[in-house]
Every structure is written in C-alpha cells, then in structure tokens.
Protein backbone atom coordinates (compact mmCIF):
# COMPACT_ATOMS: atom_id res chain seq x y z
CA UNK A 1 6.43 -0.52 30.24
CA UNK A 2 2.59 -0.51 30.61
CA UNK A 3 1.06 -0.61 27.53
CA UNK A 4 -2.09 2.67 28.14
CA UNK A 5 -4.78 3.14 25.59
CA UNK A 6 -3.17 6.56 24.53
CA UNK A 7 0.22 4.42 24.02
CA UNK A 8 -0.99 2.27 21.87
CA UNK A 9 -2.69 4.34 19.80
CA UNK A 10 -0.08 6.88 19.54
CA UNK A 11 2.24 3.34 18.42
CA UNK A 12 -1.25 2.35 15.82
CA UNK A 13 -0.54 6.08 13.92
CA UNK A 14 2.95 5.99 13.94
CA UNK A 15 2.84 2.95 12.22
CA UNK A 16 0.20 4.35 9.80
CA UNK A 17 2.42 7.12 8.69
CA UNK A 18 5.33 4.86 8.06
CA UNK A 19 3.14 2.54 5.79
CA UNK A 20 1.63 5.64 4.23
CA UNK A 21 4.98 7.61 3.48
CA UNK A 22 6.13 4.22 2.33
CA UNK A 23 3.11 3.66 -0.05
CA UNK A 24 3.87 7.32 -1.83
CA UNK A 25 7.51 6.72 -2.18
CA UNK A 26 6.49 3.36 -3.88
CA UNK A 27 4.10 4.88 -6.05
CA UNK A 28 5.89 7.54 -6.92
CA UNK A 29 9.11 5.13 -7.94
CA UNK A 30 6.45 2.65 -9.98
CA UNK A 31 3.11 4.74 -10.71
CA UNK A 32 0.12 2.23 -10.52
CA UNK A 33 -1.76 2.91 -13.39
CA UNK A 34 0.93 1.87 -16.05
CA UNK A 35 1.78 -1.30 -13.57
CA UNK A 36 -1.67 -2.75 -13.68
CA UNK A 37 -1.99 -1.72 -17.49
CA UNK A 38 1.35 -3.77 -17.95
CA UNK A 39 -0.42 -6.69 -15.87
CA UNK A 40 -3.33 -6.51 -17.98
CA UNK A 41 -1.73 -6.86 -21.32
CA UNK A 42 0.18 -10.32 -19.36
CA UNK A 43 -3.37 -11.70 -18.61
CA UNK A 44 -2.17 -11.54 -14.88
CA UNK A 45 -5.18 -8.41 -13.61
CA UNK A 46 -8.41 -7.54 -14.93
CA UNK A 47 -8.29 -3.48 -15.53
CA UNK A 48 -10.21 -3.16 -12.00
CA UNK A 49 -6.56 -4.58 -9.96
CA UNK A 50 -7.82 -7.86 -9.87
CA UNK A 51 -5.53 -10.27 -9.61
CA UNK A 52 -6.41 -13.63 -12.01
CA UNK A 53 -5.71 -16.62 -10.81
C-alpha cells in the first residue's frame, strides 16, 4: 500500500478521534477536577495539575 499525503492524514484524524472519544469516556468515568483535588490533599499535584516530584 502506498502511503499518499491524503492517507496519512485521513490515518492522523482517525487516530485523533479515538484518543478524543477515549479522553471523554475517561473523564466522564473519573471527572478531573475531584482527581487532582484528591492529589492535592496527598501532596502528589499542586492545584494547577502539576505533578510534584
């Protein structure tokens, strides 16, 4: 199969969407907010996500 421009970008969005659908389905199983607010009170996150060290 020869890999065109317009293939590959068509395979590039595809693969967006997955990730994308798959990010929503997470968050709407665990919602964020309350996960990095748990994370925070464990010294693991600072409030803005990031991740201590």
């Amino acid at each position: 199969v020869r890999l065109t421009p317009w293939v590959i970008r068509s395979q590039m969005l595809e693969n967006s969407f997955m990730i994308d659908t798959a990010i929503k389905r997470f968050d709407t199983i665990v919602p964020i907010f309350p996960l990095i607010g748990s994370l925070v009170k464990q010294n693991s996150v600072t409030y803005q996500g990031i991740l201590l060290v």
